[in-house]
PDB file of N, CA and C in Angstrom:
ATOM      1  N   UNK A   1      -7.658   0.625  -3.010  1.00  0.00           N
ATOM      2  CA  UNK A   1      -8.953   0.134  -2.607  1.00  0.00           C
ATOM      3  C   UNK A   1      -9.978   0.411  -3.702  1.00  0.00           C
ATOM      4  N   UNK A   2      -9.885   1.829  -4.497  1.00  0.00           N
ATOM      5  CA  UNK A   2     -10.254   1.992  -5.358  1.00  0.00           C
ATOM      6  C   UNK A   2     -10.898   0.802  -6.939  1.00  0.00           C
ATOM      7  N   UNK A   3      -9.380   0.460  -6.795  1.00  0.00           N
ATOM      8  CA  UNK A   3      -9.187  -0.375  -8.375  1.00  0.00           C
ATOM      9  C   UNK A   3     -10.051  -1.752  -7.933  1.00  0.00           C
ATOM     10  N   UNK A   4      -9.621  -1.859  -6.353  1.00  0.00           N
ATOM     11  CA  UNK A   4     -10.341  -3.112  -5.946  1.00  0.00           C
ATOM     12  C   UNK A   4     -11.748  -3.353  -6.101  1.00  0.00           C
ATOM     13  N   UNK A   5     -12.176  -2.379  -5.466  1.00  0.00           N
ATOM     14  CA  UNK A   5     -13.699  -2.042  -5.462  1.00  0.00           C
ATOM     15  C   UNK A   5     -14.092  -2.263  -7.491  1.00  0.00           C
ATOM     16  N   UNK A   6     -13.635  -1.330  -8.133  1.00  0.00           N
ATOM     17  CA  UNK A   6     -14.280  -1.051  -9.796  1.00  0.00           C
ATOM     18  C   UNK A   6     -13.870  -3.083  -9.825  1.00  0.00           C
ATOM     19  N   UNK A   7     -12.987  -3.514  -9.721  1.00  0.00           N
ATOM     20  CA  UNK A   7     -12.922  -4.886 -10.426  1.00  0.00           C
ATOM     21  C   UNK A   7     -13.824  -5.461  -9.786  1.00  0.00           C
ATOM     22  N   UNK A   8     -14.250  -5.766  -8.802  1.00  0.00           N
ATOM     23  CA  UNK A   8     -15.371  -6.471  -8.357  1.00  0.00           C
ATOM     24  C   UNK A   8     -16.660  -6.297  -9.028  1.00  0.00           C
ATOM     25  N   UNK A   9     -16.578  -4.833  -9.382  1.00  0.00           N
ATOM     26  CA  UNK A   9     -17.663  -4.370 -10.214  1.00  0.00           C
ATOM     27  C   UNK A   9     -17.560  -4.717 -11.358  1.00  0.00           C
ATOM     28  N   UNK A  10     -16.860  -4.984 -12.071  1.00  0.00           N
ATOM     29  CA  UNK A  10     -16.595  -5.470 -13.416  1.00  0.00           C
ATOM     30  C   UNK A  10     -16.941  -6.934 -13.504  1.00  0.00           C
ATOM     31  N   UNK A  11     -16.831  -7.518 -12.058  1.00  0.00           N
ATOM     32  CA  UNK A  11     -16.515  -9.076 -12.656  1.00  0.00           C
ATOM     33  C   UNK A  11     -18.424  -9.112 -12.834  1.00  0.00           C
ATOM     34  N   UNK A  12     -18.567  -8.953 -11.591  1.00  0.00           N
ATOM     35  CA  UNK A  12     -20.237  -8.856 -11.217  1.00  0.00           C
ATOM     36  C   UNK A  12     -21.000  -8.645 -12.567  1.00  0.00           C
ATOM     37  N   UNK A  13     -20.596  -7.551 -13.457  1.00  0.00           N
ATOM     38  CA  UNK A  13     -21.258  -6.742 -14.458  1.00  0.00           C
ATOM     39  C   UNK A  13     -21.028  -7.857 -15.848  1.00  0.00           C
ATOM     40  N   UNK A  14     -19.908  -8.819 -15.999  1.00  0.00           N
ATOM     41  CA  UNK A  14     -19.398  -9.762 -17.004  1.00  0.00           C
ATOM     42  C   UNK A  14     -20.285 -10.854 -16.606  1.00  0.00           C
ATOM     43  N   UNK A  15     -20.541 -11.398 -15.345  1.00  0.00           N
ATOM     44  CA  UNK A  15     -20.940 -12.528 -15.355  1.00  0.00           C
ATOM     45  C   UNK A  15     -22.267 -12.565 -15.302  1.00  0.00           C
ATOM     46  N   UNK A  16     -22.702 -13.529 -16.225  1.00  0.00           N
ATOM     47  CA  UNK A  16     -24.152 -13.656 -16.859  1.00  0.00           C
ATOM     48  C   UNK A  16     -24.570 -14.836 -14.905  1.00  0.00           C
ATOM     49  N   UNK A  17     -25.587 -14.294 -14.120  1.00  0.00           N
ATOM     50  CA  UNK A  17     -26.184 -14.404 -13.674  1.00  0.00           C
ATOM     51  C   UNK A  17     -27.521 -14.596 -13.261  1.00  0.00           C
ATOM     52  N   UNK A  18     -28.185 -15.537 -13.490  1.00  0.00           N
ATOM     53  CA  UNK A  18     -29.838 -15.460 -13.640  1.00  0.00           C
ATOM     54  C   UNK A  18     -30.132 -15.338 -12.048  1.00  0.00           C
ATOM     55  N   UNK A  19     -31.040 -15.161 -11.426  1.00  0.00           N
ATOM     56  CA  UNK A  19     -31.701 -15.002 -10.115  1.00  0.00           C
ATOM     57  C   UNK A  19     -31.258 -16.196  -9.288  1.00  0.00           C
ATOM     58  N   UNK A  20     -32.152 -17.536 -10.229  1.00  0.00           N
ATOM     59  CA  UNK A  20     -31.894 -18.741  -8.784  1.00  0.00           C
ATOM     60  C   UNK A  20     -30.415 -19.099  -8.909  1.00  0.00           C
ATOM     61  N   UNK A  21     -29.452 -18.952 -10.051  1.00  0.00           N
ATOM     62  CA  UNK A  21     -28.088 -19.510 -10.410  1.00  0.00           C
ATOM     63  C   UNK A  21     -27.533 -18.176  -8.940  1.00  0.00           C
ATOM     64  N   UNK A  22     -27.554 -17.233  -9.307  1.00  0.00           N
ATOM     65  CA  UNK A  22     -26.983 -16.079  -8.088  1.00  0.00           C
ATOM     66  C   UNK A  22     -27.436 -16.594  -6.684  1.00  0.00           C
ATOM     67  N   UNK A  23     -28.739 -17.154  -6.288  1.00  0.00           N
ATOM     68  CA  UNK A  23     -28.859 -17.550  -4.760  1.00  0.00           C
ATOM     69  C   UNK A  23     -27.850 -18.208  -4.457  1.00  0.00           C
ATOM     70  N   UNK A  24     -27.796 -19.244  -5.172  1.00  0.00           N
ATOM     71  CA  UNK A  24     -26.974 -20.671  -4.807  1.00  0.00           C
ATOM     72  C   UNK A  24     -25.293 -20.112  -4.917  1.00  0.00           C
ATOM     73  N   UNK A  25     -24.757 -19.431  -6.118  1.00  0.00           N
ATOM     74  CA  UNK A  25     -23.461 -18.779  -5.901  1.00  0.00           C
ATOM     75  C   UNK A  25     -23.346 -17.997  -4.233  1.00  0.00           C
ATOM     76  N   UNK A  26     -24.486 -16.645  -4.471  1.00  0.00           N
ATOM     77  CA  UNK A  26     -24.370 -16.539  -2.398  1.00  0.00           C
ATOM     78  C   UNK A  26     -24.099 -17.493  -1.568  1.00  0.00           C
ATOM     79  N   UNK A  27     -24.852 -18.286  -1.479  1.00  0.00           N
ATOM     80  CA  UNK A  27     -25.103 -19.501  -0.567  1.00  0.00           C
ATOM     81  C   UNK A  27     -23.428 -20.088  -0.525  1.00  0.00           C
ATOM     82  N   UNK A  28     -23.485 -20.195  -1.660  1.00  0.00           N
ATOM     83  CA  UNK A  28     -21.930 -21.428  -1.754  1.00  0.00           C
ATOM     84  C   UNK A  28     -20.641 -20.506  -1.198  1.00  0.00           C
ATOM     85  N   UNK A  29     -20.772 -19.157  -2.201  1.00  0.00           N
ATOM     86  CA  UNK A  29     -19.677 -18.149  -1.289  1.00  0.00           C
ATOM     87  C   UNK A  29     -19.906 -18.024   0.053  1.00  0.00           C
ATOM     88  N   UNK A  30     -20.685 -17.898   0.761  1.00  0.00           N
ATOM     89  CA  UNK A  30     -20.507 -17.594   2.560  1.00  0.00           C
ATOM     90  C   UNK A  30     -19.920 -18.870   3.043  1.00  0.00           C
ATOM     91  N   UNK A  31     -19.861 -20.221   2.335  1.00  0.00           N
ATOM     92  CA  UNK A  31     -19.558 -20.990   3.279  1.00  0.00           C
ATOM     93  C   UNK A  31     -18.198 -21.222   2.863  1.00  0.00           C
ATOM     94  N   UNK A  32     -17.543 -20.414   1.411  1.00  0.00           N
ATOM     95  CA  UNK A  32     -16.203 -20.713   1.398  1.00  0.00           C
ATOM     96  C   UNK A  32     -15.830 -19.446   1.681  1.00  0.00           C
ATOM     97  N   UNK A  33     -15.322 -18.826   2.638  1.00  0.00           N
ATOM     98  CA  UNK A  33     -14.587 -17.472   3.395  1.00  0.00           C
ATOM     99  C   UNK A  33     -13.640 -18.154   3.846  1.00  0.00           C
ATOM    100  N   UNK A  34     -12.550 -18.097   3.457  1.00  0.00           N
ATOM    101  CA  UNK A  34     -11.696 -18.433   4.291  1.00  0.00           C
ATOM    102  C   UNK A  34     -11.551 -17.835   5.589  1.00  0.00           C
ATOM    103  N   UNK A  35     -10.672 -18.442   6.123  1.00  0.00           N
ATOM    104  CA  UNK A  35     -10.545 -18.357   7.985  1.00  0.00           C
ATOM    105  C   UNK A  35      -9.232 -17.044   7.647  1.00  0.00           C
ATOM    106  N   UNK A  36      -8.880 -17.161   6.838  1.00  0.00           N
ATOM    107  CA  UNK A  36      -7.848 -15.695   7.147  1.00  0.00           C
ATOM    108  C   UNK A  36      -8.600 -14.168   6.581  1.00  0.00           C
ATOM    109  N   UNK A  37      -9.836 -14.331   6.142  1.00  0.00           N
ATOM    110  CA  UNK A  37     -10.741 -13.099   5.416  1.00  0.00           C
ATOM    111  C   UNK A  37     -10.408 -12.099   6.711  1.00  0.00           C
ATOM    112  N   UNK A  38     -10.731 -12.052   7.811  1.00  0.00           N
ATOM    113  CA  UNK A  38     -10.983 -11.389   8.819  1.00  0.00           C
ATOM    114  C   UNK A  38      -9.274 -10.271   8.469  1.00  0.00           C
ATOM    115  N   UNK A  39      -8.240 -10.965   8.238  1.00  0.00           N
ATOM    116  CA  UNK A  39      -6.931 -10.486   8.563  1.00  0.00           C
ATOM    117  C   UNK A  39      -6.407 -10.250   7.385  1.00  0.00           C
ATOM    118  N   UNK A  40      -7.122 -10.586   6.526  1.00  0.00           N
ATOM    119  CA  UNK A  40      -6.573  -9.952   4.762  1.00  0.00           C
ATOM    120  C   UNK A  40      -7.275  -8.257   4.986  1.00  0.00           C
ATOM    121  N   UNK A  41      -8.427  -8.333   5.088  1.00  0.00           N
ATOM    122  CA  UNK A  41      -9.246  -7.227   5.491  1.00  0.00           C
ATOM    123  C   UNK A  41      -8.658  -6.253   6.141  1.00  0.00           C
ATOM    124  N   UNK A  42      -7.975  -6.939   7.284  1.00  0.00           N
ATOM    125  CA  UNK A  42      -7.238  -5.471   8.411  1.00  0.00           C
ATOM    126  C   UNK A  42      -5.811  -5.525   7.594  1.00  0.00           C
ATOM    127  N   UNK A  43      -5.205  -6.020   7.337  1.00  0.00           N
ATOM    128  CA  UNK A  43      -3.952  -6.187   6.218  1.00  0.00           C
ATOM    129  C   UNK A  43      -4.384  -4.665   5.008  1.00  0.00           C
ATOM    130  N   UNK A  44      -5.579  -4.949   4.443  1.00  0.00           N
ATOM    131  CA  UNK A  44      -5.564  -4.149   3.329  1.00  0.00           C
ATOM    132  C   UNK A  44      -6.059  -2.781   4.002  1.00  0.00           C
ATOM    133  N   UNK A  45      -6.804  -2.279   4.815  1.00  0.00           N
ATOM    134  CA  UNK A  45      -6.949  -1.673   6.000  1.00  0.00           C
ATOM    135  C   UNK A  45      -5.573  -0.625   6.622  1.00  0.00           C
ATOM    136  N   UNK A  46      -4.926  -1.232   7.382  1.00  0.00           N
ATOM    137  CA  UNK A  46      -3.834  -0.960   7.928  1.00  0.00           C
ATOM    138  C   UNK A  46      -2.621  -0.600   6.351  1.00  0.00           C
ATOM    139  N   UNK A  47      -2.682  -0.900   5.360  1.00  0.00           N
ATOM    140  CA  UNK A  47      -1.717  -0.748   4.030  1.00  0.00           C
ATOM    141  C   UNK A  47      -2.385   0.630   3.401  1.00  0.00           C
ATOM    142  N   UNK A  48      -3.733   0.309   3.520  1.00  0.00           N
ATOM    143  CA  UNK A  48      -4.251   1.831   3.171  1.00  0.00           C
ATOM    144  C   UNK A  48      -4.161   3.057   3.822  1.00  0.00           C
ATOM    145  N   UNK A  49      -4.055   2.817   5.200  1.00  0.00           N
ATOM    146  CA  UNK A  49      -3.797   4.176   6.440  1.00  0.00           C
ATOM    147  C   UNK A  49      -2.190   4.073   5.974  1.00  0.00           C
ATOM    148  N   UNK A  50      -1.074   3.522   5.924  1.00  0.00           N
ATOM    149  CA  UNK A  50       0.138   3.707   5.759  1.00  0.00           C
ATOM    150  C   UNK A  50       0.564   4.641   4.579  1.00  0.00           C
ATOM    151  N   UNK A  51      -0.353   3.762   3.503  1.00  0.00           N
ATOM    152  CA  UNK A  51       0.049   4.490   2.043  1.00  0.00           C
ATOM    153  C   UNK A  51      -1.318   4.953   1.462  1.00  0.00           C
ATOM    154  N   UNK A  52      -1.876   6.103   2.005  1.00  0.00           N
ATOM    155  CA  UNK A  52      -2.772   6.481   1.716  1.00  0.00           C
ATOM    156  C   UNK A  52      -3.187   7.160   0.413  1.00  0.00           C
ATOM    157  N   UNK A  53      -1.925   7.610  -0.386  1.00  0.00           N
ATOM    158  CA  UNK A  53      -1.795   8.054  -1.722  1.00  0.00           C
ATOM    159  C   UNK A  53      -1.580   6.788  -3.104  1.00  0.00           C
ATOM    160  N   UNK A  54      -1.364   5.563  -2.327  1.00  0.00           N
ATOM    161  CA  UNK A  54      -1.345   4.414  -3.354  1.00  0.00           C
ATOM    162  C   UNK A  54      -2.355   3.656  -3.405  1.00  0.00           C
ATOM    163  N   UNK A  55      -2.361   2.890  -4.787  1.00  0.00           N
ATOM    164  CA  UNK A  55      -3.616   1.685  -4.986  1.00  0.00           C
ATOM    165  C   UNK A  55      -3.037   0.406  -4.642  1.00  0.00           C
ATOM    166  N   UNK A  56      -3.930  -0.185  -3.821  1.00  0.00           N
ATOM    167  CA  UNK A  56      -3.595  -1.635  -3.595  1.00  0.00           C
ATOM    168  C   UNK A  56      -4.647  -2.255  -5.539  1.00  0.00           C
ATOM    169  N   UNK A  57      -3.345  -2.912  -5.758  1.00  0.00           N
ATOM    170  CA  UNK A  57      -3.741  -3.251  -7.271  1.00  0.00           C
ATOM    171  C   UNK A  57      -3.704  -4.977  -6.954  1.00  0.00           C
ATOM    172  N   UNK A  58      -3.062  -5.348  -6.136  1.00  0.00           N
ATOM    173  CA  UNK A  58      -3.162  -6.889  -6.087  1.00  0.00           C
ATOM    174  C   UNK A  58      -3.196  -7.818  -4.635  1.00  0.00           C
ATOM    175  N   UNK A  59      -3.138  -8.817  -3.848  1.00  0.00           N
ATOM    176  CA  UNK A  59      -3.453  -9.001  -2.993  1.00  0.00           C
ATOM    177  C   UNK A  59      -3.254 -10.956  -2.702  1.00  0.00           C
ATOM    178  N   UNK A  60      -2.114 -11.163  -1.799  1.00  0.00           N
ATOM    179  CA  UNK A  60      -1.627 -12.505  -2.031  1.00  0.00           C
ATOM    180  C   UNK A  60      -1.398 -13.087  -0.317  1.00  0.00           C
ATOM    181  N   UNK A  61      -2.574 -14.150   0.490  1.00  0.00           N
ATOM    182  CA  UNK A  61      -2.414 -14.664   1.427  1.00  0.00           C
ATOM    183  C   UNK A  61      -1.002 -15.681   1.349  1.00  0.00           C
ATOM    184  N   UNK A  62       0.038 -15.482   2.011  1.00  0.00           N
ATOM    185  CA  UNK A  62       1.202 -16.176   2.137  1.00  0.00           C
ATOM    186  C   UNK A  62       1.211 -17.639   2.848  1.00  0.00           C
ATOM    187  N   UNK A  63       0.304 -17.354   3.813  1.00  0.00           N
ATOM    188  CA  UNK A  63       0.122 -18.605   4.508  1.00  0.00           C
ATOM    189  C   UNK A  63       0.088 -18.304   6.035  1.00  0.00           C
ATOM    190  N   UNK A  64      -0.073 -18.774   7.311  1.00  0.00           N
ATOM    191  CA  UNK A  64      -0.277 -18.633   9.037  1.00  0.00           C
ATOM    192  C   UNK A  64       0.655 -19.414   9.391  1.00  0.00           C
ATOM    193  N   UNK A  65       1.476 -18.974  10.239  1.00  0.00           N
ATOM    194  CA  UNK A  65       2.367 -19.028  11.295  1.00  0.00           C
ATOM    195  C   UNK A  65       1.931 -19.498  12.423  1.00  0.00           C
ATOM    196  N   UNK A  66       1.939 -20.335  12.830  1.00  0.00           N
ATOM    197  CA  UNK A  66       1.215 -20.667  14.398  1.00  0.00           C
ATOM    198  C   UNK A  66       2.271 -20.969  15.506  1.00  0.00           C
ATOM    199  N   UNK A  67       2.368 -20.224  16.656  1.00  0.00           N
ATOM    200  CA  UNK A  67       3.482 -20.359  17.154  1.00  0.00           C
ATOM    201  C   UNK A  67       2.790 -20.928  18.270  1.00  0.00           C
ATOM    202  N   UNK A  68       3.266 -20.349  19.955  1.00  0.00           N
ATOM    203  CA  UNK A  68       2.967 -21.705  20.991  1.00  0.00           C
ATOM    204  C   UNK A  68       1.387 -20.653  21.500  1.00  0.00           C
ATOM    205  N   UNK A  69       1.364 -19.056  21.720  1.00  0.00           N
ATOM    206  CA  UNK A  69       0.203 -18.504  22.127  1.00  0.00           C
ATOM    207  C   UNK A  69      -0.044 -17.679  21.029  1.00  0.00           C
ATOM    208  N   UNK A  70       0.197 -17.621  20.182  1.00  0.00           N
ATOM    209  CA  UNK A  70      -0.043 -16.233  18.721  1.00  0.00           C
ATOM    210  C   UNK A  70       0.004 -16.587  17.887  1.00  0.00           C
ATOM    211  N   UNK A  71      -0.125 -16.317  17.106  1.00  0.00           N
ATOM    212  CA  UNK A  71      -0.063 -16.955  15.327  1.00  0.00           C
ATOM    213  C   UNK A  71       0.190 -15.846  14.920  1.00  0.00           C
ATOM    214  N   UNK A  72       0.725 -15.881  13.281  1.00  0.00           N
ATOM    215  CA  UNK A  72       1.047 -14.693  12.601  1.00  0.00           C
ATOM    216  C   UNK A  72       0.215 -14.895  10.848  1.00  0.00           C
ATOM    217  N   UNK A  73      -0.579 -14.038  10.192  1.00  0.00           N
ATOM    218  CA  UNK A  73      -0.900 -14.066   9.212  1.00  0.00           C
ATOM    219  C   UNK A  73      -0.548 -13.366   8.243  1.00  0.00           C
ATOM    220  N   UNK A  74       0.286 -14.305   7.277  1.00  0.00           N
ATOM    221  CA  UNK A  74       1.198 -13.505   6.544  1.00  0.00           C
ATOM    222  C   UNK A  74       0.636 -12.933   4.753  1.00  0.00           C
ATOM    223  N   UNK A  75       0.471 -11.832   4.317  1.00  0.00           N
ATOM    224  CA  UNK A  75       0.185 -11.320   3.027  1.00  0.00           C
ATOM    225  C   UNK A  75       1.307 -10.438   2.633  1.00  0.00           C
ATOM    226  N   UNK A  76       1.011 -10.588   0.893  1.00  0.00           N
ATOM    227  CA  UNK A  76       1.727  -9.509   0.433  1.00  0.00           C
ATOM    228  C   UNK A  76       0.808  -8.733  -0.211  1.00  0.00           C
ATOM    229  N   UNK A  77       0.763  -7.637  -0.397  1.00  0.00           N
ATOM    230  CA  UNK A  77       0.317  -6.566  -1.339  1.00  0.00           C
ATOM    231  C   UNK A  77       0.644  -6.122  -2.252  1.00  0.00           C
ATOM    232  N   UNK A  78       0.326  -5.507  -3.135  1.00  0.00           N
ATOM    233  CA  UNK A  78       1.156  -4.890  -4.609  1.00  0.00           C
ATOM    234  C   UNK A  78       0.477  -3.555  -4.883  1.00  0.00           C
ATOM    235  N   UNK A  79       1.439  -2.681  -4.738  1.00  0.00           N
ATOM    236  CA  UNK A  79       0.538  -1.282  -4.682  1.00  0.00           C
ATOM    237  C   UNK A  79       0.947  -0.604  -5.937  1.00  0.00           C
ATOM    238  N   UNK A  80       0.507   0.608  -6.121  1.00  0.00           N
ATOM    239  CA  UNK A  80       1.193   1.871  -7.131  1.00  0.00           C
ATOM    240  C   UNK A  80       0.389   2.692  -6.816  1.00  0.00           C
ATOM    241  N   UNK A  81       1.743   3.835  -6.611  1.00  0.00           N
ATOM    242  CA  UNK A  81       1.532   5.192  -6.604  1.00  0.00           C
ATOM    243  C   UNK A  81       2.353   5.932  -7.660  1.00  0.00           C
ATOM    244  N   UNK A  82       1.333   6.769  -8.217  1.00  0.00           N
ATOM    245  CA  UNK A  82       1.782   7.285 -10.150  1.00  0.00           C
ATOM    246  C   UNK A  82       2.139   5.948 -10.645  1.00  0.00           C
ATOM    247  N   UNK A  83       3.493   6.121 -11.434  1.00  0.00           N
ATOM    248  CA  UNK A  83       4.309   5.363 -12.245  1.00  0.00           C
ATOM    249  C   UNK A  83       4.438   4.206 -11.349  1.00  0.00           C
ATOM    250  N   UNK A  84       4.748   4.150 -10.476  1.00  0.00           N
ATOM    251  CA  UNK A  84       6.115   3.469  -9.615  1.00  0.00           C
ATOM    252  C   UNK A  84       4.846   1.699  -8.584  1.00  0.00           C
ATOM    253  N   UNK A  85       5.150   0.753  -8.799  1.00  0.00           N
ATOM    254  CA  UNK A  85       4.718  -0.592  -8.504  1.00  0.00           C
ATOM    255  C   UNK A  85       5.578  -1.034  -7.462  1.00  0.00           C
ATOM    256  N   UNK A  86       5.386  -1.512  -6.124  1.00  0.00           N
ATOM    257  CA  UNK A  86       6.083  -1.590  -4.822  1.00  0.00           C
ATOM    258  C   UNK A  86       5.434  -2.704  -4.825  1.00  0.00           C
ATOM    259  N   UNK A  87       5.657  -3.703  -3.542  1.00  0.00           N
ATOM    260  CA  UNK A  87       5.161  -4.560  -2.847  1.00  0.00           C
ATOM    261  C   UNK A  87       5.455  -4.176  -1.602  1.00  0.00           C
ATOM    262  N   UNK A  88       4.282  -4.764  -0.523  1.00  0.00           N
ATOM    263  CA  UNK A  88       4.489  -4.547   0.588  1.00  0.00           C
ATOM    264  C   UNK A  88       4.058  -6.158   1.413  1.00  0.00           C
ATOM    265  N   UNK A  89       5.264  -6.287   1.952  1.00  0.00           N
ATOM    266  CA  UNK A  89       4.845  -7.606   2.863  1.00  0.00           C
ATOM    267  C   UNK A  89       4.288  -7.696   3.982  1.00  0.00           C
ATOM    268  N   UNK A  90       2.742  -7.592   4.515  1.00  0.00           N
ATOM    269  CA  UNK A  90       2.694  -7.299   6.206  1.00  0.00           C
ATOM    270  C   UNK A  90       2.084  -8.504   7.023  1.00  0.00           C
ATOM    271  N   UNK A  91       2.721  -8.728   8.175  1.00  0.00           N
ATOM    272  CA  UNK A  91       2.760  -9.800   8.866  1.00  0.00           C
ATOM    273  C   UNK A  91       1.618  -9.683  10.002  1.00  0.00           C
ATOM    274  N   UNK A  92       0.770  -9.898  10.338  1.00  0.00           N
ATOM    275  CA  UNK A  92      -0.081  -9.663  11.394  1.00  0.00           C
ATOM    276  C   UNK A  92      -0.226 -10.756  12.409  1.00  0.00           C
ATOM    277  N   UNK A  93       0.315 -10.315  13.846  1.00  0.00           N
ATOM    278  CA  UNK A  93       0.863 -11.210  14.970  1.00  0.00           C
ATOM    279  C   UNK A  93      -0.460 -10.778  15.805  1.00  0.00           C
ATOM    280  N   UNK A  94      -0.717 -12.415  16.367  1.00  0.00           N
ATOM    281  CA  UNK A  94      -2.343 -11.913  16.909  1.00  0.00           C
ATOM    282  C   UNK A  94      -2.682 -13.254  18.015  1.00  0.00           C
ATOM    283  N   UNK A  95      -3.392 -12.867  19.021  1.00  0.00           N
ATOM    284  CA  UNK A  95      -3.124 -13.514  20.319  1.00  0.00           C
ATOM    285  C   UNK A  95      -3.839 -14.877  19.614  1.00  0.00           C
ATOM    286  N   UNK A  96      -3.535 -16.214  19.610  1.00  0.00           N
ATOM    287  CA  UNK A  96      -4.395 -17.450  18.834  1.00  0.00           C
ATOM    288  C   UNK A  96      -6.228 -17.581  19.693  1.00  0.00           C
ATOM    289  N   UNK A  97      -5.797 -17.900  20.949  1.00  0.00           N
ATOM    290  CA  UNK A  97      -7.235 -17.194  21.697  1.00  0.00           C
ATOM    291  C   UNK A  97      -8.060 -16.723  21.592  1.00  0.00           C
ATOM    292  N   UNK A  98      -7.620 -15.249  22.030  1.00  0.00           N
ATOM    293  CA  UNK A  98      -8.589 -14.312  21.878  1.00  0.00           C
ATOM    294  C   UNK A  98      -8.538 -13.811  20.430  1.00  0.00           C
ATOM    295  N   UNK A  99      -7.590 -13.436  19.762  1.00  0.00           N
ATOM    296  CA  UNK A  99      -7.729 -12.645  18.513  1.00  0.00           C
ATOM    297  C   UNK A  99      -7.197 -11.505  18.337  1.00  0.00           C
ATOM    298  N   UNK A 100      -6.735 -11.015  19.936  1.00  0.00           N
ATOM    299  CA  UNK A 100      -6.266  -9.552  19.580  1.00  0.00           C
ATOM    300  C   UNK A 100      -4.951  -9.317  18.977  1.00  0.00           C
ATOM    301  N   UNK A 101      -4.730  -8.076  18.363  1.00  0.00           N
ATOM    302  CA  UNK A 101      -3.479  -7.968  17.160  1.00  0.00           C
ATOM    303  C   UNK A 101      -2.602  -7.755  18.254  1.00  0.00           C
ATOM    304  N   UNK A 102      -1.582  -8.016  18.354  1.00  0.00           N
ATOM    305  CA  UNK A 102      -0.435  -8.103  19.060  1.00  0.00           C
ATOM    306  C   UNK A 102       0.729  -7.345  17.976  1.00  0.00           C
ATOM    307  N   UNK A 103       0.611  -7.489  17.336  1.00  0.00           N
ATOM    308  CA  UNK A 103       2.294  -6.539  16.192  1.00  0.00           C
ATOM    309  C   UNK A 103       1.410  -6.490  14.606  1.00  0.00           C
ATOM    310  N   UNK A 104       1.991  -5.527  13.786  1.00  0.00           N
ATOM    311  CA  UNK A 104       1.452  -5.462  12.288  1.00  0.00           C
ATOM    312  C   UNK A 104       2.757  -4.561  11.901  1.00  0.00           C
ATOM    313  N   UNK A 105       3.452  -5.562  11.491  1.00  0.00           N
ATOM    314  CA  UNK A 105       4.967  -5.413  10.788  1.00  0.00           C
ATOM    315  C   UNK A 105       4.774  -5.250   9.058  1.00  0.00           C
ATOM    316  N   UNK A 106       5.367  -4.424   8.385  1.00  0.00           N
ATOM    317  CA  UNK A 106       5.696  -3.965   7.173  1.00  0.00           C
ATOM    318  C   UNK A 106       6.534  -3.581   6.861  1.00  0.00           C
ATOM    319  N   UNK A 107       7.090  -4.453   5.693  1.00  0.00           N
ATOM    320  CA  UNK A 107       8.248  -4.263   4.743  1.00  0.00           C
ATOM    321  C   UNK A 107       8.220  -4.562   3.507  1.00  0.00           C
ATOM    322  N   UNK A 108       8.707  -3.196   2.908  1.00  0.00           N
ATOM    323  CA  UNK A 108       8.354  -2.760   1.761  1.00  0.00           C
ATOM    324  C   UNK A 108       9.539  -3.628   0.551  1.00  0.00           C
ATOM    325  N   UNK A 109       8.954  -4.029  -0.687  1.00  0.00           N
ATOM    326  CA  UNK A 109       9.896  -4.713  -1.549  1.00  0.00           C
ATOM    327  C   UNK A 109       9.885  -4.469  -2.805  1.00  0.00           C
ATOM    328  N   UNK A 110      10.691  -4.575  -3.880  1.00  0.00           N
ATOM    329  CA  UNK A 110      10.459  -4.110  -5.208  1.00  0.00           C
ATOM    330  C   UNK A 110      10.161  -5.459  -5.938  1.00  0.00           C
ATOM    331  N   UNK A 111      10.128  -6.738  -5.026  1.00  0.00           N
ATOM    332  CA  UNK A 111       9.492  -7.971  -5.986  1.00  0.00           C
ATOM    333  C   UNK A 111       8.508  -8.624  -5.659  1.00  0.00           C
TER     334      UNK A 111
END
């Protein structure tokens, strides 16, 4: 979450921004959020309480599952702890309705 946070800060700090050019970038970013932001969020969330000693270094929406009452939102992650670079695949099963999480499955991969 760490590395995540400093790169955001980096990009922010590179890009030449004047005042009214930055409104209109705000403006334009809120209306492109994707519809899976909400569940990348608890994805990176829920990966951080698991592996609380690793950095999430990268971060990849797979695509939604929509089944007949739930949907599933699928990411991968790319972590490191010390030396060592893992992936973690987690699936988040969630009522289509209401919204509530129903399952948050993880499995861990070396690609």
């Amino acid at each position: 979450m760490r590395t995540i946070v400093m790169a955001l800060g980096i990009i922010v700090l590179l890009t030449d921004l004047g005042g009214l050019q930055y409104s209109q970038s705000v403006i334009h970013a809120e209306k492109d959020i994707p519809s899976y932001a909400k569940w990348g969020r608890l994805a990176m969330k829920e990966t951080q309480s698991r592996y609380p000693d690793s950095d999430i270094i990268d971060y990849l929406h797979r695509g939604r599952e929509d089944k007949n009452a739930t949907s599933v939102e699928k990411f991968k992650l790319w972590l490191r702890k010390d030396e060592k670079e893992f992936g973690v695949f987690i699936d988040i099963e969630f009522d289509t309705e209401t919204e509530d999480v129903i399952d948050i499955r993880f499995r861990e991969t070396s690609r």
